[in-house]
PDB file of N, CA and C in Angstrom:
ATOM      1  N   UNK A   1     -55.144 -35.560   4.273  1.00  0.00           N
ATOM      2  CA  UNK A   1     -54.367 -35.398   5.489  1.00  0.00           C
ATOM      3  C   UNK A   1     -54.030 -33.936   5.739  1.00  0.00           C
ATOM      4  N   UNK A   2     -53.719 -33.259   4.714  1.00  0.00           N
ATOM      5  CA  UNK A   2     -53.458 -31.815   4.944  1.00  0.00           C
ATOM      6  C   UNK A   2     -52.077 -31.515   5.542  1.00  0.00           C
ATOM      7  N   UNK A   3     -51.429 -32.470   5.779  1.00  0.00           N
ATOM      8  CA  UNK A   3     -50.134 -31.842   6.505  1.00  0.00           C
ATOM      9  C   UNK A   3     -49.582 -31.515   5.693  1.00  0.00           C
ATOM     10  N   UNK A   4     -48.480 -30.830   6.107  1.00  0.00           N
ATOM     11  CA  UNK A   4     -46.827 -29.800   5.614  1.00  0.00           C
ATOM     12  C   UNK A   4     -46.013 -31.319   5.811  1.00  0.00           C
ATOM     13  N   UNK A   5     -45.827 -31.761   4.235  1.00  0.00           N
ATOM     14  CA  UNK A   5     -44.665 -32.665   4.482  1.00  0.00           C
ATOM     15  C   UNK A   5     -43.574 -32.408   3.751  1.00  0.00           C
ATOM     16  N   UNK A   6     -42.294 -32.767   4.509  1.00  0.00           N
ATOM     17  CA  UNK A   6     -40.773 -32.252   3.815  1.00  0.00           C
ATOM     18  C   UNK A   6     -40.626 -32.894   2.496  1.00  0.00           C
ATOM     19  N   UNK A   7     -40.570 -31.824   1.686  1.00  0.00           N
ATOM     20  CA  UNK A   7     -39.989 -32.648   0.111  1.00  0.00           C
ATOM     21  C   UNK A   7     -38.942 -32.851   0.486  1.00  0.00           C
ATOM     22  N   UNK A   8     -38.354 -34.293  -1.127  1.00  0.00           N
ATOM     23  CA  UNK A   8     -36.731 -34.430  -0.951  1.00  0.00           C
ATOM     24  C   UNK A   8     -36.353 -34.427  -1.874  1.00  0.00           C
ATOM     25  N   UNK A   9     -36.137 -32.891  -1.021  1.00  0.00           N
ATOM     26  CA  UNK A   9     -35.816 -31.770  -2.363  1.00  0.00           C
ATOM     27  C   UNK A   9     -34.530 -31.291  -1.587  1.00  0.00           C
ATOM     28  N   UNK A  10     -32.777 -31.624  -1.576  1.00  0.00           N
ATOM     29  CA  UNK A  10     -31.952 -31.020  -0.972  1.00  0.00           C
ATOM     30  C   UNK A  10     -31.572 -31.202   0.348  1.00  0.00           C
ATOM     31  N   UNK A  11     -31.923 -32.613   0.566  1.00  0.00           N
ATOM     32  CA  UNK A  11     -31.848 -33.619   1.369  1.00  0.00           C
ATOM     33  C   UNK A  11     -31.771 -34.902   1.231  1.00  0.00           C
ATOM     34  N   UNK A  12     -30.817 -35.423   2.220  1.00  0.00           N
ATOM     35  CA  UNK A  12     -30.735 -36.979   2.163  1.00  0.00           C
ATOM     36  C   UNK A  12     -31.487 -38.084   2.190  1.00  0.00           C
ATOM     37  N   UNK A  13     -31.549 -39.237   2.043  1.00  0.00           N
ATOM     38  CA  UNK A  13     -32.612 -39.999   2.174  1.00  0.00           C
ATOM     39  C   UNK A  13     -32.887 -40.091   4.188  1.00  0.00           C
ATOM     40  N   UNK A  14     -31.377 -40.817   4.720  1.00  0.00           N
ATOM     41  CA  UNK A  14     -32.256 -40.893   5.924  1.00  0.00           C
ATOM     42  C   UNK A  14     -32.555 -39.768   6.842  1.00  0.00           C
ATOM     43  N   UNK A  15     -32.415 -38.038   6.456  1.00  0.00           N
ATOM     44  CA  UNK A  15     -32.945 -37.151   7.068  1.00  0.00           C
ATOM     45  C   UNK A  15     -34.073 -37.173   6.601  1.00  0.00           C
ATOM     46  N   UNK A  16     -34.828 -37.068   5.378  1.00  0.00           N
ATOM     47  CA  UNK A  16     -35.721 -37.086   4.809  1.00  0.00           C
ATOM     48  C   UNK A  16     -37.028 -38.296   5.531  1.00  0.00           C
ATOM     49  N   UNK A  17     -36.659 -39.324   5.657  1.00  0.00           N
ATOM     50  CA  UNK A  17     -37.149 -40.452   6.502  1.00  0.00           C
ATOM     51  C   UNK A  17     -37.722 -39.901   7.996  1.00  0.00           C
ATOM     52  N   UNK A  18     -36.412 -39.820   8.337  1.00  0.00           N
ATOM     53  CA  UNK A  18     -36.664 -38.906   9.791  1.00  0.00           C
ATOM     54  C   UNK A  18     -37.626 -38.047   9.777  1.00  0.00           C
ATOM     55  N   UNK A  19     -37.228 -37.118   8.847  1.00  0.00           N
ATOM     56  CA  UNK A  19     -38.307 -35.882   9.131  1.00  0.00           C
ATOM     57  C   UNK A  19     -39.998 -36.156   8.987  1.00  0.00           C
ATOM     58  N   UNK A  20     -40.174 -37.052   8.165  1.00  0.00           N
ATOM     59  CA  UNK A  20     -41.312 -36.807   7.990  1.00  0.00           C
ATOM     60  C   UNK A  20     -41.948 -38.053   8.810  1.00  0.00           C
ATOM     61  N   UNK A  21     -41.543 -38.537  10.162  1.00  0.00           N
ATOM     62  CA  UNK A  21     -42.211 -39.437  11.394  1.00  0.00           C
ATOM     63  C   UNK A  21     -42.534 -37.948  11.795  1.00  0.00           C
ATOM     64  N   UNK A  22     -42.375 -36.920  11.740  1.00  0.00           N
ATOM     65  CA  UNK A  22     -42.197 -35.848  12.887  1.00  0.00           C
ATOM     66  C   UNK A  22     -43.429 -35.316  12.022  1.00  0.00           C
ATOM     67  N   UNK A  23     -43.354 -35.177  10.704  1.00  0.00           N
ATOM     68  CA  UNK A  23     -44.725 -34.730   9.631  1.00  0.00           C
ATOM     69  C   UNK A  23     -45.990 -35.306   9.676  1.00  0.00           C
ATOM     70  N   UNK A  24     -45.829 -36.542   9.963  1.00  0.00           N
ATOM     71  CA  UNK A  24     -46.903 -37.119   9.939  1.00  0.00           C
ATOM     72  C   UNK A  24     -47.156 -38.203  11.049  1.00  0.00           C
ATOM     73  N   UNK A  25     -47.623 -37.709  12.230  1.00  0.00           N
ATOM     74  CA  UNK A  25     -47.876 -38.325  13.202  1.00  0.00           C
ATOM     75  C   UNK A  25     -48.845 -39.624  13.602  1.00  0.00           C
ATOM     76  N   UNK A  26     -49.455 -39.307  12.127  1.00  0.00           N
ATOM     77  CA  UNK A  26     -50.852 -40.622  12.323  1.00  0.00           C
ATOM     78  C   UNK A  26     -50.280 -41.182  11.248  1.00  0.00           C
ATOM     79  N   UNK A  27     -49.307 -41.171  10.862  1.00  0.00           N
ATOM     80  CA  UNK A  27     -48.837 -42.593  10.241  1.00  0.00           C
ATOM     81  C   UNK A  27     -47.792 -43.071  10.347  1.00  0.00           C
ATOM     82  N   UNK A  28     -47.446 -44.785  10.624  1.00  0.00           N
ATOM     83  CA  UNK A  28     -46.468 -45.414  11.267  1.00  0.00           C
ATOM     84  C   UNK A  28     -45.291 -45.435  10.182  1.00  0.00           C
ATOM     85  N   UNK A  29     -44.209 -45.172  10.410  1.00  0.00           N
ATOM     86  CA  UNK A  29     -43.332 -44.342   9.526  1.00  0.00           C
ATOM     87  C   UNK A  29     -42.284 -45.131  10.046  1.00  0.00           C
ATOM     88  N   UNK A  30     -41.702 -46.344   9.827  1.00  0.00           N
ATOM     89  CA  UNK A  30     -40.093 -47.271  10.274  1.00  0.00           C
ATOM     90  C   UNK A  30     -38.586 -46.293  10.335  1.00  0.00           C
ATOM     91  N   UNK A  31     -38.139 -47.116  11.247  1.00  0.00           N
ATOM     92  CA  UNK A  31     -36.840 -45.949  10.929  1.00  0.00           C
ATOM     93  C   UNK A  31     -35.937 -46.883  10.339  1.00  0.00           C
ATOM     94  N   UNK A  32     -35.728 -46.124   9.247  1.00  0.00           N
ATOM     95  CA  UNK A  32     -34.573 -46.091   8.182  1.00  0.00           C
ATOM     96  C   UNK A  32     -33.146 -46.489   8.276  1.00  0.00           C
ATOM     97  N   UNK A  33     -33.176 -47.174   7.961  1.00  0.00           N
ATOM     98  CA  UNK A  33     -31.030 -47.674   8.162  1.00  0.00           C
ATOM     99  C   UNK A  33     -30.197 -47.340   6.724  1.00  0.00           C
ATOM    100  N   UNK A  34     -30.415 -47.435   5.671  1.00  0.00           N
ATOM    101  CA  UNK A  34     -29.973 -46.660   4.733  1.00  0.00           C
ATOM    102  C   UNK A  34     -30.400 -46.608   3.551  1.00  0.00           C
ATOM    103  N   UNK A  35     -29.896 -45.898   2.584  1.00  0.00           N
ATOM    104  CA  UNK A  35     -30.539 -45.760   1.050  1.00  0.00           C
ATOM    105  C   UNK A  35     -30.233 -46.830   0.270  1.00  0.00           C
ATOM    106  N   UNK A  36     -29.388 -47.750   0.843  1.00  0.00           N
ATOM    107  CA  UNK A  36     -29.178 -48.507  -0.313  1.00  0.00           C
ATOM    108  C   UNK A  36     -30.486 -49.954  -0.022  1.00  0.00           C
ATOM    109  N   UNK A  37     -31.472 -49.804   1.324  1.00  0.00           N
ATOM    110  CA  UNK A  37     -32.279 -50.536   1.792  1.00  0.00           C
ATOM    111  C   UNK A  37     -33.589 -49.885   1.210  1.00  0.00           C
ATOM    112  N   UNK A  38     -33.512 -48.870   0.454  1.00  0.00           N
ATOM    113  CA  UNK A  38     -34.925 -47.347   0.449  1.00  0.00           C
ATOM    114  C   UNK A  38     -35.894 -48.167  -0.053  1.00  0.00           C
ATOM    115  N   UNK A  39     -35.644 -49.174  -1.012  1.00  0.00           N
ATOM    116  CA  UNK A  39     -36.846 -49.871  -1.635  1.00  0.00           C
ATOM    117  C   UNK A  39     -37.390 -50.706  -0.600  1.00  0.00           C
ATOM    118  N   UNK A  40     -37.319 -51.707  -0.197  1.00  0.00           N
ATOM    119  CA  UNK A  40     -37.344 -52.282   1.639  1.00  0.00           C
ATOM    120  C   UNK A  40     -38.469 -51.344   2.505  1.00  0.00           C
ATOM    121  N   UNK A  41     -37.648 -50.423   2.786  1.00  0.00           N
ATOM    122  CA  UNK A  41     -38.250 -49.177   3.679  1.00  0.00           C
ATOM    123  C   UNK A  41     -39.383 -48.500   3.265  1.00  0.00           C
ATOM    124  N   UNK A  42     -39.764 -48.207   1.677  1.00  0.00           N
ATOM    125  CA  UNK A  42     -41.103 -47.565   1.843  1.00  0.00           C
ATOM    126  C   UNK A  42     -41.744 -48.668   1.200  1.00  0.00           C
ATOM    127  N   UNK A  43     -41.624 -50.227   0.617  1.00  0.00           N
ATOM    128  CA  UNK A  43     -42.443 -51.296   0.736  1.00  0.00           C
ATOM    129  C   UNK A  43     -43.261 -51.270   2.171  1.00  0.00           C
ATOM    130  N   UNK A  44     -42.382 -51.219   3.030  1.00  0.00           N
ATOM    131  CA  UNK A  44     -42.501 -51.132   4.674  1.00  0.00           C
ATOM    132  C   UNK A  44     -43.764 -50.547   5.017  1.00  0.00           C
ATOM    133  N   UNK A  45     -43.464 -49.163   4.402  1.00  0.00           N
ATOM    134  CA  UNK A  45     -44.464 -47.984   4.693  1.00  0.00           C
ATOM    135  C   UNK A  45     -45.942 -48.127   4.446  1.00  0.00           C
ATOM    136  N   UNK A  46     -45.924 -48.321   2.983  1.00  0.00           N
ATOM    137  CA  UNK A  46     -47.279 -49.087   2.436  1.00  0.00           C
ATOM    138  C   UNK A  46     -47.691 -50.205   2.823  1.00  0.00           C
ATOM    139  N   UNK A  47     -47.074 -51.115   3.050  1.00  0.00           N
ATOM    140  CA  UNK A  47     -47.562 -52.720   3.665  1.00  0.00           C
ATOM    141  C   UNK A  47     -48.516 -51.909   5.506  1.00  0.00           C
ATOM    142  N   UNK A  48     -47.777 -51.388   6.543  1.00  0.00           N
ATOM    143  CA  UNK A  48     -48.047 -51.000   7.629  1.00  0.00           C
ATOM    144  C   UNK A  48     -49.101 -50.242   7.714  1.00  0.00           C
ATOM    145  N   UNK A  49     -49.136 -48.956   5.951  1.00  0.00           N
ATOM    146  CA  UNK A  49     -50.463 -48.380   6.361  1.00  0.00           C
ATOM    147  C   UNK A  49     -51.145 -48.303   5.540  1.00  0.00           C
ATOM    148  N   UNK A  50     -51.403 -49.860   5.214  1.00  0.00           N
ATOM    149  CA  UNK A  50     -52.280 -50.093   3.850  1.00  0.00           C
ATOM    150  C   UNK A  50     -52.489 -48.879   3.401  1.00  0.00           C
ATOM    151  N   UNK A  51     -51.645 -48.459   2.400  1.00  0.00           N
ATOM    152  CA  UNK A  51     -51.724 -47.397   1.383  1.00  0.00           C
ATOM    153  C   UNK A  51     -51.355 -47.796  -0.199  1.00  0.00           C
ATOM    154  N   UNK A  52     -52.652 -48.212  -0.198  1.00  0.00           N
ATOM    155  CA  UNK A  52     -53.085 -48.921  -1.394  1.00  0.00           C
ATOM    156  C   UNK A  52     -52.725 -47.829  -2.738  1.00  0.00           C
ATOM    157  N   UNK A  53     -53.085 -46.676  -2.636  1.00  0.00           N
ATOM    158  CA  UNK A  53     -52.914 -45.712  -3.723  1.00  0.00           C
ATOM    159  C   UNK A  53     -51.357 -45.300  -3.951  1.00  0.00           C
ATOM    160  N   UNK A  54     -50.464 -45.950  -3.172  1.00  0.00           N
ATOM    161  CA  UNK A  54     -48.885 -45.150  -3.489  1.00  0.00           C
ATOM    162  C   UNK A  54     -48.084 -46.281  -3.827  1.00  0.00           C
ATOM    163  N   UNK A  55     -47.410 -46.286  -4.715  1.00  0.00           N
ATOM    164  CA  UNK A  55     -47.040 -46.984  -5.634  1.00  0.00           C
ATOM    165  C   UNK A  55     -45.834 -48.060  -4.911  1.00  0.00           C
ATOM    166  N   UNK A  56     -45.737 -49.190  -4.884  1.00  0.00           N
ATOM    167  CA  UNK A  56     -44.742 -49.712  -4.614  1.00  0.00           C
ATOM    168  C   UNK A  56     -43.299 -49.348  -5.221  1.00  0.00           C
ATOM    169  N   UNK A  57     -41.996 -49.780  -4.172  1.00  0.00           N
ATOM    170  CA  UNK A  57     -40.801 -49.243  -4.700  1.00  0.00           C
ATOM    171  C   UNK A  57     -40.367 -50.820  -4.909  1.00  0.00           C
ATOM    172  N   UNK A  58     -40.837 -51.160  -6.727  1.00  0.00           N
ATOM    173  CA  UNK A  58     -40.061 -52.287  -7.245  1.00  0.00           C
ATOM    174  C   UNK A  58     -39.332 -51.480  -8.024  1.00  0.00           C
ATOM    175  N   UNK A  59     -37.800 -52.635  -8.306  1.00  0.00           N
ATOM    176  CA  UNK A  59     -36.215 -51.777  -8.846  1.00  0.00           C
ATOM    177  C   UNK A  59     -37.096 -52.071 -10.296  1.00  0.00           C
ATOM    178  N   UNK A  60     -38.027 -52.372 -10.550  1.00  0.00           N
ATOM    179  CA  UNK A  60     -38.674 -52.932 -12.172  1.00  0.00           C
ATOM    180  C   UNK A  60     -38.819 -51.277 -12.704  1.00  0.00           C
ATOM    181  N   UNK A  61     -39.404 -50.364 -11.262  1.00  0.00           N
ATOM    182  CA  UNK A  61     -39.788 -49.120 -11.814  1.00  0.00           C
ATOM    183  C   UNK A  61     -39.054 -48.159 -11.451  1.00  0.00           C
ATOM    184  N   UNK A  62     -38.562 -48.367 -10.302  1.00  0.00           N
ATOM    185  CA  UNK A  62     -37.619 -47.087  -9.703  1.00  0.00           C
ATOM    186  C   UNK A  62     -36.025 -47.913  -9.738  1.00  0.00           C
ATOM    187  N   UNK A  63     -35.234 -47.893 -10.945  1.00  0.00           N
ATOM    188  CA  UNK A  63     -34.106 -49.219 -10.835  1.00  0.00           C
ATOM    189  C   UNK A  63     -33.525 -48.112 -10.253  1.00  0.00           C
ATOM    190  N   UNK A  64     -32.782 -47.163  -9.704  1.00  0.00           N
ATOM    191  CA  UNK A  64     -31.566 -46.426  -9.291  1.00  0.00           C
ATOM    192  C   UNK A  64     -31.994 -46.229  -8.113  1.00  0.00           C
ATOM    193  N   UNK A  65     -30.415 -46.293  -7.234  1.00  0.00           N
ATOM    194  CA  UNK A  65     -31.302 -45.653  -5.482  1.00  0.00           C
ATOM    195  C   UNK A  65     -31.124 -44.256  -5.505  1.00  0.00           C
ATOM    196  N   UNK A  66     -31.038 -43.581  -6.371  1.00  0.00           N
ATOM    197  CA  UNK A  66     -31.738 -42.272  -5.672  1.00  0.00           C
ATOM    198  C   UNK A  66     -32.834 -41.865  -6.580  1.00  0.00           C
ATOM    199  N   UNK A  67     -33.770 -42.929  -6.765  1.00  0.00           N
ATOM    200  CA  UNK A  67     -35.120 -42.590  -7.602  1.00  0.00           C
ATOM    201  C   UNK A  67     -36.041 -43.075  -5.978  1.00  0.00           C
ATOM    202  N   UNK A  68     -35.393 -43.250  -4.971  1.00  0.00           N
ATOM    203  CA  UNK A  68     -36.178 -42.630  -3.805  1.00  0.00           C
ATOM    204  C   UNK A  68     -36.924 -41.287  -3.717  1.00  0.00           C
ATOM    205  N   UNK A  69     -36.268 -40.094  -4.438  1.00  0.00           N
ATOM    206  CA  UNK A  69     -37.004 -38.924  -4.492  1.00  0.00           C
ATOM    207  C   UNK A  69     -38.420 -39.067  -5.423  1.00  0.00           C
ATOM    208  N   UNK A  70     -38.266 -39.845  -6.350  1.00  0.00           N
ATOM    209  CA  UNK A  70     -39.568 -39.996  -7.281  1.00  0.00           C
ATOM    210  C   UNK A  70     -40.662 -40.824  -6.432  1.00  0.00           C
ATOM    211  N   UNK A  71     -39.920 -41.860  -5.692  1.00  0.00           N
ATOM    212  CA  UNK A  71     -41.184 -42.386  -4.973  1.00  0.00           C
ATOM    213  C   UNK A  71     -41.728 -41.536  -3.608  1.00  0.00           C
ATOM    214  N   UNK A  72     -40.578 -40.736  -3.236  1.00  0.00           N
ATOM    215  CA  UNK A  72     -41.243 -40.028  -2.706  1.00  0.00           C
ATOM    216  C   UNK A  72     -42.300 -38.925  -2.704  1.00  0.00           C
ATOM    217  N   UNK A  73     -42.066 -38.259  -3.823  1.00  0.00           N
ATOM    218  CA  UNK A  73     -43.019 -37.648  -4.731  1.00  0.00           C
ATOM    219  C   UNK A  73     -44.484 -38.280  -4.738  1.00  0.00           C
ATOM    220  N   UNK A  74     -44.535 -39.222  -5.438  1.00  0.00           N
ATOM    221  CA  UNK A  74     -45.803 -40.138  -5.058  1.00  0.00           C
ATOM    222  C   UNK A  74     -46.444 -40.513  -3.688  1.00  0.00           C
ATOM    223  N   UNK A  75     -45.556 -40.723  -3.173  1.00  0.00           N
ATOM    224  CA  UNK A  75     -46.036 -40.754  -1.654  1.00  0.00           C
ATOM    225  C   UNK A  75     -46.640 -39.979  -1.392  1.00  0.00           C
ATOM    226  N   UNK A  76     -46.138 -38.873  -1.498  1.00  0.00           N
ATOM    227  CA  UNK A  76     -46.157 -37.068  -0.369  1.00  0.00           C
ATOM    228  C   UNK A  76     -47.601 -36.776  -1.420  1.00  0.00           C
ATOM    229  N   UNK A  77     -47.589 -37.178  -2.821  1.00  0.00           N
ATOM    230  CA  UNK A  77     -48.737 -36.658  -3.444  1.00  0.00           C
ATOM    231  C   UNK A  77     -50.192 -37.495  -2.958  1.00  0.00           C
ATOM    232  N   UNK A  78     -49.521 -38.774  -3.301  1.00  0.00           N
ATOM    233  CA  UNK A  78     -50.839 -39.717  -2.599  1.00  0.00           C
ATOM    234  C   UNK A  78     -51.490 -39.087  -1.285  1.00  0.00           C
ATOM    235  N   UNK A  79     -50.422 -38.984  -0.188  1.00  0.00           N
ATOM    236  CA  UNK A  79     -50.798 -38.630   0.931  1.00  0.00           C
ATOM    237  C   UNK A  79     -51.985 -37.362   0.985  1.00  0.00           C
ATOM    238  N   UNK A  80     -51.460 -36.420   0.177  1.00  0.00           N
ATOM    239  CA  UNK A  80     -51.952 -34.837  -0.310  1.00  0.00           C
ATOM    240  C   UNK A  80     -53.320 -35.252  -0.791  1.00  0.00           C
ATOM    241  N   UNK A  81     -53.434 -36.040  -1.706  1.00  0.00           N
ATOM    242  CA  UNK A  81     -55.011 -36.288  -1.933  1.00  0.00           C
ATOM    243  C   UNK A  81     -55.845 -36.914  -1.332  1.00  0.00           C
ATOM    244  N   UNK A  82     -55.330 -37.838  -0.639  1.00  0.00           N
ATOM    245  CA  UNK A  82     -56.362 -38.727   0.507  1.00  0.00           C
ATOM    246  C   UNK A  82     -57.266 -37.469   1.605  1.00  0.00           C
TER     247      UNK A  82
END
């Protein structure tokens, strides 16, 4: 994909959400109602754009809500290599 996408790195979850509909325009990106839903929301993400390579957010692997930044990590990396 090549885009510039916002780490969340020093940011909240639902700015972080936000920002990156604006990062990544060719992919359908839900809007966010809160962190304590984050696992929900990027299930969401992957189910919508069959993105088979980025890891689901089960609490089995990411149990804390702010291990949103780790799945985001994966995301933003998955995305980076496709």
């Amino acid at each position: 994909m090549s885009n510039i996408i916002t780490l969340p790195i020093g940011i909240d979850f639902l700015t972080w959400s936000n920002q990156i509909r604006d990062d990544l325009p060719d992919v359908f990106i839900p809007l966010a109602s809160s962190v304590v839903d984050w696992w929900y929301w990027a299930n969401q993400v992957i189910s919508l754009n069959e993105l088979a390579n980025v890891p689901y957010a089960t609490k089995l692997i990411f149990r804390n809500i702010e291990d949103w930044r780790y799945w985001a990590i994966y995301f933003i990396e998955t995305l980076n290599l496709s």
